[in-house]
C-alpha atoms as a PDB file:
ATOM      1  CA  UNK A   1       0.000   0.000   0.000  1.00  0.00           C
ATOM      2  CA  UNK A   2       3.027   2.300   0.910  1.00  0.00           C
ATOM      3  CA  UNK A   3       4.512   1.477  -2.809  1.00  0.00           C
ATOM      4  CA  UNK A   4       1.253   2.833  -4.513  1.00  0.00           C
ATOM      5  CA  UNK A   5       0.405   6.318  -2.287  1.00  0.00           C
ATOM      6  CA  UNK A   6       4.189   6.777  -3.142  1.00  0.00           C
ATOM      7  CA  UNK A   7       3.949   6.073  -6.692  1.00  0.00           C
ATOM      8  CA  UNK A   8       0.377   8.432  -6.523  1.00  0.00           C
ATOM      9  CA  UNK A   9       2.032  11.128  -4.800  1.00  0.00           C
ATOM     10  CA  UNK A  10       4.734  11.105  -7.079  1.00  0.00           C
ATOM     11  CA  UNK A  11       2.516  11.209 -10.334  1.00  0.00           C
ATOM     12  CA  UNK A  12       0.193  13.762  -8.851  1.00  0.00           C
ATOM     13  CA  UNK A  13       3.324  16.466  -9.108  1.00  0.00           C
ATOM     14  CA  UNK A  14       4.408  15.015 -12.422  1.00  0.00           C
ATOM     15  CA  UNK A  15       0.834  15.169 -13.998  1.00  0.00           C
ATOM     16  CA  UNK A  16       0.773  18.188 -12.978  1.00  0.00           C
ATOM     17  CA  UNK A  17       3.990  19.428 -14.230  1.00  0.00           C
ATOM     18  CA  UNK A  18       3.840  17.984 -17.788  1.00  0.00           C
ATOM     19  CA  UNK A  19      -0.328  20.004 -17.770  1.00  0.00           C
ATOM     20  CA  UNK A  20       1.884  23.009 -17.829  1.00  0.00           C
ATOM     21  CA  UNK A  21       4.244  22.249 -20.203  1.00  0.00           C
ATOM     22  CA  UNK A  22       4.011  22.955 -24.274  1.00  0.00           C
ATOM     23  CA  UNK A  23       6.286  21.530 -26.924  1.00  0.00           C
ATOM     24  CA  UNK A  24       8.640  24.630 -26.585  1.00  0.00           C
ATOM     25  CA  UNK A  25       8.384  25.782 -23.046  1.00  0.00           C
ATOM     26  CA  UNK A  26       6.430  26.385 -19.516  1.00  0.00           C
ATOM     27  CA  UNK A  27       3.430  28.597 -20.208  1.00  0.00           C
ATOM     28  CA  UNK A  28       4.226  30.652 -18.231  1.00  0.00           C
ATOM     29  CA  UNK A  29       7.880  31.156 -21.122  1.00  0.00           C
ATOM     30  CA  UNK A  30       4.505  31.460 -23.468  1.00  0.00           C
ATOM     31  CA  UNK A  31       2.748  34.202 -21.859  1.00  0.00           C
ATOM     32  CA  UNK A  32       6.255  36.334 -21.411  1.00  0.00           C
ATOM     33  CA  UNK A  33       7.717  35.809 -25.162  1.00  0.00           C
ATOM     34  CA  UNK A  34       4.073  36.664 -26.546  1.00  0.00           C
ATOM     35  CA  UNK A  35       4.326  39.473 -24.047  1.00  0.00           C
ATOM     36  CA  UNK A  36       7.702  40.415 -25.462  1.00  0.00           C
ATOM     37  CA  UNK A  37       6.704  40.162 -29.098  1.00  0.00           C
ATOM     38  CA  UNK A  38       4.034  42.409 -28.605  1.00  0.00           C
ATOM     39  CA  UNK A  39       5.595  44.739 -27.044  1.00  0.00           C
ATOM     40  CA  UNK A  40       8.531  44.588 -29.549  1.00  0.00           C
ATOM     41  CA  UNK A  41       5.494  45.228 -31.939  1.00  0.00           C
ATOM     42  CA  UNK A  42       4.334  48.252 -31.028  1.00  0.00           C
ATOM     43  CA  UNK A  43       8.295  49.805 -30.265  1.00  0.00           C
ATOM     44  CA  UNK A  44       8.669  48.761 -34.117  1.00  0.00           C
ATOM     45  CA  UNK A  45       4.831  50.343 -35.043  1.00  0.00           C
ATOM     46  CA  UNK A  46       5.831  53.462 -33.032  1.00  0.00           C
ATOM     47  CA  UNK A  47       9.393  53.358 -34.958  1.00  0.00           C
ATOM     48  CA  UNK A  48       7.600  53.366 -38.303  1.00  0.00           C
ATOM     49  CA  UNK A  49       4.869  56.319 -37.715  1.00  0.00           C
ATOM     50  CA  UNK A  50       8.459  58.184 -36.677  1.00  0.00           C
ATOM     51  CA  UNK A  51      10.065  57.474 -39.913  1.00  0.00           C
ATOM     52  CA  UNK A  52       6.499  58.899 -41.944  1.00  0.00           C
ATOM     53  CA  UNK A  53       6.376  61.587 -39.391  1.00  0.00           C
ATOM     54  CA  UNK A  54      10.107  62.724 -40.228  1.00  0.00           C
ATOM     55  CA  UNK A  55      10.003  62.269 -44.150  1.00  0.00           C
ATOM     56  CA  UNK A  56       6.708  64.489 -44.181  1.00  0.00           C
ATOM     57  CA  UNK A  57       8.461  66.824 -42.205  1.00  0.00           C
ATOM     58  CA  UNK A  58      11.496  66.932 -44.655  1.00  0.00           C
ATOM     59  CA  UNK A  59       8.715  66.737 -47.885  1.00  0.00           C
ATOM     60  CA  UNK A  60       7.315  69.600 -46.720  1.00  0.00           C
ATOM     61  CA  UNK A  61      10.233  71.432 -46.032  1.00  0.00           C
ATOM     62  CA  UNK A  62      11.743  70.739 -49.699  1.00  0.00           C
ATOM     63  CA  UNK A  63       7.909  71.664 -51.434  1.00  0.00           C
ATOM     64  CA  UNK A  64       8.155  74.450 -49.744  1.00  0.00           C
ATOM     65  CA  UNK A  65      11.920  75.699 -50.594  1.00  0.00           C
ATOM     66  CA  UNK A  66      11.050  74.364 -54.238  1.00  0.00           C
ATOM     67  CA  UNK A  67       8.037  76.269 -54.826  1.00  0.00           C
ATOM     68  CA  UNK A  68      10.091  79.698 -53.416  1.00  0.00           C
ATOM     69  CA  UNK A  69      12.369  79.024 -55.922  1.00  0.00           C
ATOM     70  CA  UNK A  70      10.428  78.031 -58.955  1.00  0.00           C
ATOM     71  CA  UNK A  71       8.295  81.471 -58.306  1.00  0.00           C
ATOM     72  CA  UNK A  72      11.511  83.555 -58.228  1.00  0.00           C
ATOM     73  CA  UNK A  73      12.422  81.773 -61.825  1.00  0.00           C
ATOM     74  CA  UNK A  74       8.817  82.359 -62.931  1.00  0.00           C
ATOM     75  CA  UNK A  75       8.726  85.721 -61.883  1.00  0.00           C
ATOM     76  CA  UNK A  76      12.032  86.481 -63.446  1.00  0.00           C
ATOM     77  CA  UNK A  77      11.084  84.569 -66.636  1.00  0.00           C
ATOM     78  CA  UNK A  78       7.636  85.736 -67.429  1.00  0.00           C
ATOM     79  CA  UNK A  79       8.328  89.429 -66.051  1.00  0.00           C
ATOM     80  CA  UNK A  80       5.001  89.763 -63.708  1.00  0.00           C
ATOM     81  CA  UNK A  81       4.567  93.241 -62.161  1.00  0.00           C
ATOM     82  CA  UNK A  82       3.880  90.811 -58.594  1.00  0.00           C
ATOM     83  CA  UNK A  83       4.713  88.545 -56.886  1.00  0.00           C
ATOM     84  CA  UNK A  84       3.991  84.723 -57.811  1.00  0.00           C
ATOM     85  CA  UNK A  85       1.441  83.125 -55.443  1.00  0.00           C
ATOM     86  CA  UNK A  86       0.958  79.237 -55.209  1.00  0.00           C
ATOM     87  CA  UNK A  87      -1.662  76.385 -53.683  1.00  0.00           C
ATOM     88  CA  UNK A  88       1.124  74.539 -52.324  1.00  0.00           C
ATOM     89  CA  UNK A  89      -1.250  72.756 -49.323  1.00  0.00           C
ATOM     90  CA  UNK A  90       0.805  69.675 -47.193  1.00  0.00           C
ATOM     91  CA  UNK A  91      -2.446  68.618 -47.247  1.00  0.00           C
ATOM     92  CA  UNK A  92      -2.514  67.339 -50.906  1.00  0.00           C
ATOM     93  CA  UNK A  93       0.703  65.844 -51.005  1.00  0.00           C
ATOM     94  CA  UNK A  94       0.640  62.331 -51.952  1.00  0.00           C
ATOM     95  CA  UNK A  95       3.466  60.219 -49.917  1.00  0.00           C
ATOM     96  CA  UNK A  96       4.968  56.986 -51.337  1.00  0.00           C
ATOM     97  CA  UNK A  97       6.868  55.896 -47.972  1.00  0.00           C
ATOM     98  CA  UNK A  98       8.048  52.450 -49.538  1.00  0.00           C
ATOM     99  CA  UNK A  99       9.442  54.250 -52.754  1.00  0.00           C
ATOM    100  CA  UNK A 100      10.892  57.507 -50.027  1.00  0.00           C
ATOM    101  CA  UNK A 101       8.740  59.879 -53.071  1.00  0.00           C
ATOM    102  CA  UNK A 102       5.906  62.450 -53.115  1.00  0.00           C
ATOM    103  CA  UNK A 103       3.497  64.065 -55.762  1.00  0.00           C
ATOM    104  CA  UNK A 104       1.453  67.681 -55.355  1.00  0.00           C
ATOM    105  CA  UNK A 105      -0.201  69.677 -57.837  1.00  0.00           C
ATOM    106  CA  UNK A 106       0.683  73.034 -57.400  1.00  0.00           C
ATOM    107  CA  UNK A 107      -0.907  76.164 -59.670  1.00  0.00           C
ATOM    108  CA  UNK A 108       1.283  79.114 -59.854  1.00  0.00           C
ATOM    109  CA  UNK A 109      -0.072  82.657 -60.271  1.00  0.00           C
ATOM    110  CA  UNK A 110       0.834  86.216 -61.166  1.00  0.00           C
ATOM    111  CA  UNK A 111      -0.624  89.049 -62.517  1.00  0.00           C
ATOM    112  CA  UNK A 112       0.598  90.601 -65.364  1.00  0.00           C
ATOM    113  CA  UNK A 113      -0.609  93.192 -67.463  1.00  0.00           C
ATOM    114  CA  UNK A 114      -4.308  92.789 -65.769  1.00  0.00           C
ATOM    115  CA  UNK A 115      -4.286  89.410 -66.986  1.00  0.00           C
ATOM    116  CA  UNK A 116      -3.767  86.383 -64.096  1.00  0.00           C
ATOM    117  CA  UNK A 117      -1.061  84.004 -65.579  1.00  0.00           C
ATOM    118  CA  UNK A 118      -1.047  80.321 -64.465  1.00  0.00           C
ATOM    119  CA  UNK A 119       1.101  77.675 -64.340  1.00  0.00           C
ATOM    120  CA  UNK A 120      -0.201  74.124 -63.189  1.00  0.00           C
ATOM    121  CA  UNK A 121       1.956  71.173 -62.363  1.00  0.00           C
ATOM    122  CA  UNK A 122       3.567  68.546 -60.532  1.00  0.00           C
ATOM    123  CA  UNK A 123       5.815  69.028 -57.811  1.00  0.00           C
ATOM    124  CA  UNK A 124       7.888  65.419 -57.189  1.00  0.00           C
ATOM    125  CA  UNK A 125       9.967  64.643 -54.259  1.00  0.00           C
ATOM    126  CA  UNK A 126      12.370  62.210 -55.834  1.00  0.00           C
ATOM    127  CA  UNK A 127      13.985  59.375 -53.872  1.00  0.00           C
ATOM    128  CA  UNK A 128      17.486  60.949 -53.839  1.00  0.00           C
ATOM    129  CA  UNK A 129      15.456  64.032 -51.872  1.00  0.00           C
ATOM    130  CA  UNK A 130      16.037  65.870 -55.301  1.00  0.00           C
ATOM    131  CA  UNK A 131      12.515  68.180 -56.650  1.00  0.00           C
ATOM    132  CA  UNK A 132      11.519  68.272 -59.730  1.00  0.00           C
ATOM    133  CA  UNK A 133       8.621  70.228 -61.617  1.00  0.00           C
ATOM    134  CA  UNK A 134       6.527  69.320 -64.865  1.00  0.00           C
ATOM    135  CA  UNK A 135       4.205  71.505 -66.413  1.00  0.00           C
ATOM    136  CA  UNK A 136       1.013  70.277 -67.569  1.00  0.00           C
ATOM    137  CA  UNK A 137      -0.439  73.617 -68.397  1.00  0.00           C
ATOM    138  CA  UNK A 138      -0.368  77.968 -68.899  1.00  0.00           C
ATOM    139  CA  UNK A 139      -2.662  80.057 -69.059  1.00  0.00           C
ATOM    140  CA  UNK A 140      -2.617  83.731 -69.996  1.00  0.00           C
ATOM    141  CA  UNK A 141       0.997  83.302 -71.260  1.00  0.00           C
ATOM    142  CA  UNK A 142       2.391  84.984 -74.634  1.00  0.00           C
ATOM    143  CA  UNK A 143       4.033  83.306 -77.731  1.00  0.00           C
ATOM    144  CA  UNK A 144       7.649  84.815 -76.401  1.00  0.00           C
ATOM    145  CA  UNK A 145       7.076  82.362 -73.067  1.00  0.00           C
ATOM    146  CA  UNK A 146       6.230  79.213 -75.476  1.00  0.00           C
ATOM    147  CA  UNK A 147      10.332  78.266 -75.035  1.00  0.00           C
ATOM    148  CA  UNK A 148      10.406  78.690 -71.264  1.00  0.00           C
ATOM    149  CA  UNK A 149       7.379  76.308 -70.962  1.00  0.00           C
ATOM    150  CA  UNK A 150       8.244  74.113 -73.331  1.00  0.00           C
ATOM    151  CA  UNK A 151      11.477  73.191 -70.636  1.00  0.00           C
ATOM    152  CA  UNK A 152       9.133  73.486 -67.517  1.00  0.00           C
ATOM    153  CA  UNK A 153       7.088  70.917 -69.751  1.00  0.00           C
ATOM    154  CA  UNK A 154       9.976  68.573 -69.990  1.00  0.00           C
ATOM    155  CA  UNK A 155      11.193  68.610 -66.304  1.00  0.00           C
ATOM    156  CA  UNK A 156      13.105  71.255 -64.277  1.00  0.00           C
ATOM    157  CA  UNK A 157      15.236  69.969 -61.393  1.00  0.00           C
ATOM    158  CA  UNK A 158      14.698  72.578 -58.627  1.00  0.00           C
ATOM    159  CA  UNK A 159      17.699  72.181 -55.611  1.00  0.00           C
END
């Protein structure tokens, strides 16, 4: 009789021991290393929305030096009697974060003469963190301005 309550009390810790064990570890091992991979999770989510956060930041920045300077050369080449004004809006820039790009379509407009010139395009971001601006349209422009357009049609790099 003293054989078997030994041999029961000595599978009652073991039974219990082997309930709480997986193929890998103690569940308890489980519980922490899901714990840990969540948590490395989020530190790597949190990371990420950093990264987006910064390169909008430094888009916005570059739009906004690239649109200063594309006015100045507008201003200069299509003698306006003001000031170029543009819709650059952070709002409608379009972010490719896997590419490290970004598109906006920008208008620029002056007055000259009484007559409101235009010039619509696309502002890029390219991955390299170079801009660079193609016109897709004028309005109000003369026939002298056709060979300044014609190159803002084919791509100006703006640094």
């Amino acid at each position: 009789m003293r054989t078997v309550l030994l041999k029961v009390a000595l599978l009652i810790p073991i039974t219990w021991l082997t309930s709480c064990m997986t193929p890998q570890h103690y569940l308890v091992n489980n519980r922490l290393a899901e714990e840990n991979r969540l948590n490395q999770q989020r530190q790597e989510e949190r990371t990420e929305e950093l990264r987006k956060e910064y390169f909008r930041i430094e888009v916005q920045k570059a739009f906004s030096k690239g649109v200063q300077i594309l006015s100045s050369d507008i201003y200069k080449q299509l003698s306006g009697t003001n000031v170029p004004q543009s819709n650059l809006n952070p709002a409608n820039i379009l972010y490719s974060y896997s590419q490290g790009t970004a598109d906006c379509s920008i208008t620029i407009t002056m007055e000259r003469k009484k007559n409101m010139v235009e010039i619509q395009g696309t502002l890029s971001y390219l991955k390299d963190g170079d801009l660079r601006f193609i016109c897709t349209g004028a309005k109000n422009t003369r026939y002298s301005d056709n060979s300044y357009i014609k190159k803002l049609s084919q791509g100006v790099y703006l640094n």
